[in-house]
Every structure is written in C-alpha cells, then in structure tokens.
Protein backbone atom coordinates (compact mmCIF):
# COMPACT_ATOMS: atom_id res chain seq x y z
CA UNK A 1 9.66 100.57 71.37
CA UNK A 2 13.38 101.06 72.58
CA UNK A 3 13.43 101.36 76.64
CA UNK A 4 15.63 102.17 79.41
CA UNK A 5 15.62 100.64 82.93
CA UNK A 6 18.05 101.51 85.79
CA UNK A 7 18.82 99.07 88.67
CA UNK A 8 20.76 99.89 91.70
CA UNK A 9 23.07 96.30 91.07
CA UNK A 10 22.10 95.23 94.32
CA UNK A 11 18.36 95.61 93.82
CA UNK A 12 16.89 94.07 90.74
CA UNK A 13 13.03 94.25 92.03
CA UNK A 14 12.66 98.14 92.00
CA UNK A 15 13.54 100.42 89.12
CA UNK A 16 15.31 103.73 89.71
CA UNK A 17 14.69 104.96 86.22
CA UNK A 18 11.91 103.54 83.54
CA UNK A 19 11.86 105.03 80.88
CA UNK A 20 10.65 104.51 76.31
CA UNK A 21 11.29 108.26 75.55
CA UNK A 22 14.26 108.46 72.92
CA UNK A 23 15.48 111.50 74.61
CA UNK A 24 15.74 110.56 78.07
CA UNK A 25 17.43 106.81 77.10
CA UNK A 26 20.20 108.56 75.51
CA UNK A 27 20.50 111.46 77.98
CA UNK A 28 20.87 108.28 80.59
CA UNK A 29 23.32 106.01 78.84
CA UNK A 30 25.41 109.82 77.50
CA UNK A 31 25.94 110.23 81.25
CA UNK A 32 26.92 106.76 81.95
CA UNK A 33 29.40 106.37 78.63
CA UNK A 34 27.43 104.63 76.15
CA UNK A 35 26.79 105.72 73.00
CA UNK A 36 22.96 105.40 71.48
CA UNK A 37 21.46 106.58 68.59
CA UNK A 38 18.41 106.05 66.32
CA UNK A 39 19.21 105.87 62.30
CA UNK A 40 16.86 105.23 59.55
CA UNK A 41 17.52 103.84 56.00
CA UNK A 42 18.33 105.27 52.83
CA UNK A 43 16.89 102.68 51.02
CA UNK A 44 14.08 99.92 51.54
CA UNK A 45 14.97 97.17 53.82
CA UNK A 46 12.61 93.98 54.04
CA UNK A 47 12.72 90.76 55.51
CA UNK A 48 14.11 89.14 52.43
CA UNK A 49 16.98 91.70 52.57
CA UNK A 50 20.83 90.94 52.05
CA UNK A 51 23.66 91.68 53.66
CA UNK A 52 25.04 93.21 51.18
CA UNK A 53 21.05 95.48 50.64
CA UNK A 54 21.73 96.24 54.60
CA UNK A 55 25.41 97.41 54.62
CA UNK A 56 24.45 99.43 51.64
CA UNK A 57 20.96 100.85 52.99
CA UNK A 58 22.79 102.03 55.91
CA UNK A 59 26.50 102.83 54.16
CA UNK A 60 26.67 106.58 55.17
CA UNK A 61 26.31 105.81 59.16
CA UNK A 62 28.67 102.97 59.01
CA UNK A 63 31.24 105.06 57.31
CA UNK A 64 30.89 107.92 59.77
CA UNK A 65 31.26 105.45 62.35
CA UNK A 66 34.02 104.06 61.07
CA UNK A 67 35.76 107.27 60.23
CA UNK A 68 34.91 108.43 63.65
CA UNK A 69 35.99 105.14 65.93
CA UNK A 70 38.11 103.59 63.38
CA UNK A 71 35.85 100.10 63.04
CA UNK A 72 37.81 97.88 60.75
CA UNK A 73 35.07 95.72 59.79
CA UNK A 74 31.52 95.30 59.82
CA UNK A 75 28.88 92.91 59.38
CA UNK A 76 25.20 91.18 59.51
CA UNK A 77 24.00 88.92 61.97
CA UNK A 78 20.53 87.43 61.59
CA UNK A 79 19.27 84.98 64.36
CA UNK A 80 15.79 83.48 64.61
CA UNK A 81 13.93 81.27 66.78
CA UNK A 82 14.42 78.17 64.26
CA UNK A 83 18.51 78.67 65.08
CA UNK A 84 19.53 75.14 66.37
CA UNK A 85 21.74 76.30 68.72
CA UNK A 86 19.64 79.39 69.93
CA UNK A 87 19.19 78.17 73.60
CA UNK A 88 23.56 77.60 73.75
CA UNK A 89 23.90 80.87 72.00
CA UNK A 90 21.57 82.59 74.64
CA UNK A 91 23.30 81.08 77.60
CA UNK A 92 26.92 82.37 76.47
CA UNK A 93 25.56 85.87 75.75
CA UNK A 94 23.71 86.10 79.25
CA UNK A 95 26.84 85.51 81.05
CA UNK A 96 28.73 88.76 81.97
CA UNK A 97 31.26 89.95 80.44
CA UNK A 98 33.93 92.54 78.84
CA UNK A 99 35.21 93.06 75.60
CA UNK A 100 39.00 94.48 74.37
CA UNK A 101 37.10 97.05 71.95
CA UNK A 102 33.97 98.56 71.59
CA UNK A 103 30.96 96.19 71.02
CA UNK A 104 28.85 98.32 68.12
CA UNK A 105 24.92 97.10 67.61
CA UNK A 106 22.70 98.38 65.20
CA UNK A 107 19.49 96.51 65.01
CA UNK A 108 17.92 96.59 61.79
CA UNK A 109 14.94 94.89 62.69
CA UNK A 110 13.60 92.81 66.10
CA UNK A 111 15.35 93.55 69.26
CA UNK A 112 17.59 92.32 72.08
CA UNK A 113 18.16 93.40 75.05
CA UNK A 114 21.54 94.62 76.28
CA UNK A 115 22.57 94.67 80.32
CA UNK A 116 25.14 96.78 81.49
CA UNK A 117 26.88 96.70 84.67
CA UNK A 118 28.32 100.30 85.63
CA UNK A 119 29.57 101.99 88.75
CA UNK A 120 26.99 99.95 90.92
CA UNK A 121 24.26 99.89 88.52
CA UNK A 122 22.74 97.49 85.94
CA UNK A 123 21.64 99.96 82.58
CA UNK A 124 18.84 97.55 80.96
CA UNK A 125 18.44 98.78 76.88
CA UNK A 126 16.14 96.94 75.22
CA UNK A 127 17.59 97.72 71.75
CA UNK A 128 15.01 97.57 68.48
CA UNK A 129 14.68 98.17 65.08
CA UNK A 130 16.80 101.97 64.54
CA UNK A 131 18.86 101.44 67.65
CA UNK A 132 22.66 101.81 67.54
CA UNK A 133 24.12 100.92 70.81
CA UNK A 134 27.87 101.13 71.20
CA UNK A 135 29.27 99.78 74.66
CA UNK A 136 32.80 100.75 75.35
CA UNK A 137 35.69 98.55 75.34
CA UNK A 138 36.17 96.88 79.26
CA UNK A 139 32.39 97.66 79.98
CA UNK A 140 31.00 94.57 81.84
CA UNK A 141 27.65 93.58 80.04
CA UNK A 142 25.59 90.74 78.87
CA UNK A 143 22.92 90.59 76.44
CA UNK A 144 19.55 88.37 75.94
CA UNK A 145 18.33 87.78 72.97
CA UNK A 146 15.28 85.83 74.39
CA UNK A 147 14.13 82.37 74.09
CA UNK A 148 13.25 82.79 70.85
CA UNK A 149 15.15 85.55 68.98
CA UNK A 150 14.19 87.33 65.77
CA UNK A 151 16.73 90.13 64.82
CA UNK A 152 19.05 91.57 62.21
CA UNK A 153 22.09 93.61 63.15
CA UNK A 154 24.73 95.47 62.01
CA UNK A 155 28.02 94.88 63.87
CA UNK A 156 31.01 97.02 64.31
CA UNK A 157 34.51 96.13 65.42
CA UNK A 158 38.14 97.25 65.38
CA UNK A 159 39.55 94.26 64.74
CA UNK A 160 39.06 91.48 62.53
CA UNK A 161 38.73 88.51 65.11
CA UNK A 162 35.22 89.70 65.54
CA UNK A 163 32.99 88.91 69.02
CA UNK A 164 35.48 88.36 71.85
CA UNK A 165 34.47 87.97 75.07
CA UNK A 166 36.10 87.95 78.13
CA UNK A 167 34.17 86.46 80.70
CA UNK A 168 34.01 87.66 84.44
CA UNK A 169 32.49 84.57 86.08
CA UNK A 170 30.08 86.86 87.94
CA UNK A 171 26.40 85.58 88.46
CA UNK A 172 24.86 89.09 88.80
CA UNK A 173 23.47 88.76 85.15
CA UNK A 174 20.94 85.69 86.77
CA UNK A 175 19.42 87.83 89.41
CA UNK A 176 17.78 90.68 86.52
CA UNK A 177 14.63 90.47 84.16
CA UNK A 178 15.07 88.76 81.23
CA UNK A 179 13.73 89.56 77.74
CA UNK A 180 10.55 88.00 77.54
C-alpha cells in the first residue's frame, strides 16, 4: 500500500502528516509540486515479463506522458536482492540530491521509497506497484530501495544520458526512516 509521511526537516521523530489514502497522498504532494498518479495495465504483466511486454502493457500512459512533458526516452529497471552491487547502489541513491530534468517512476511491481526535501520539509512516498511519481527537475531528493530491493520500473527522461545526479553533500537524508 502506497503511503505518505510529512516531516518538518528538522524533526524526523514525529510525523506531521501519515497518511495510505490515494486521495490525500496526491492532494499532499499536488500542493507541494509533485506529480503522482496510480495507472493500471492494459495487458497482463507477470514476473517473467519483458521490457518490451511492460513498455507495451503500459504504452498509452507513457505516450501521454511523453506528449505532455516531452520525455525523450524511456525504460525498465529491474533490481533484486541477488544484485551484486545492491548495497553500493543503495548508498548512492540515499545520498541527496537534484536532478537537471524531471526524475519519472512508475513502479510496476515492488516498491521504493522516495524522500523529498521541500521548503523545510522531508515528503516520504513509499512508491508501489501502480505508482507514478514524477519529481521535478532541481527538487532535492533521495530514494531507498531497501536492503534488499525487489522492483520493476518504468523510467522517464528528457534526455538521453539517463539518471544524473547532482549531489548536494547534505547529510539530512541519514537522520530519516529508512525502508525497511
């Protein structure tokens, strides 16, 4: 189940807003400028699915998206917990950062849990099967995918370097929950 949880920045131990209820997460993240939405296939999608079965399941989102944001490419990303490098991966996603363009999530199955740090707050989405989350471009963020990830998603981006991150060398990501 998808879930919200607001943090004054300066306060990780006590929640100002909790929150599972589809409505109210994307009421929240509206006001704060992030884009979230839940889509559902229009075809079958299994474990054994490829790519190629995902992009196509889900073509008529992607392609309003794209017409809408103008996303030059997209793509699948599948991480599990027998990824060799999952613990390095983890550590450079949990470090704060920005991006030059949009960073556009859809999780087609598992989860992950995005952190965003806006006008003194820190928006905690934990992002699941159905959940497009689409963090605008110079948005400081990390993201856990936990010790042991398990997740599919669809990514967005407007250019064709793909996932560039601009680090802030803050350590505020290492005083919040992490994905358990």
């Amino acid at each position: 189940m998808s879930r919200l949880t607001v943090f004054s920045a300066d306060n990780p131990q006590q929640a100002l807003f909790d929150s599972s209820e589809p409505e109210a997460i994307t009421q929240q993240l509206q006001d704060a400028g992030i884009r979230f939405e839940q889509w559902h296939a229009a075809a079958p999608i299994s474990p054994d699915s490829t790519d190629e079965q995902i992009l196509t399941a889900y073509a008529a989102d992607i392609n309003q998206l794209k017409a809408q944001r103008g996303y030059l490419t997209v793509d699948v990303i599948s991480l599990n917990a027998n990824h060799p490098d999952k613990t390095l991966l983890r550590q450079k996603f949990l470090a704060e950062h920005t991006h030059s363009e949009d960073e556009v999530r859809f999780f087609v199955r598992g989860q992950g849990l995005f952190c965003l740090h806006i006008n003194g707050k820190v928006y905690q989405v934990l992002c699941q099967q159905h959940d497009l989350i689409s963090v605008p471009a110079g948005t400081t963020h990390w993201f856990d995918m936990g010790s042991e990830p398990e997740f599919t998603a669809i990514r967005l981006f407007n250019n064709t370097e793909g996932w560039v991150a601009n680090f802030t060398g803050s350590t505020i990501a290492t005083a919040f929950p992490l994905l358990n």
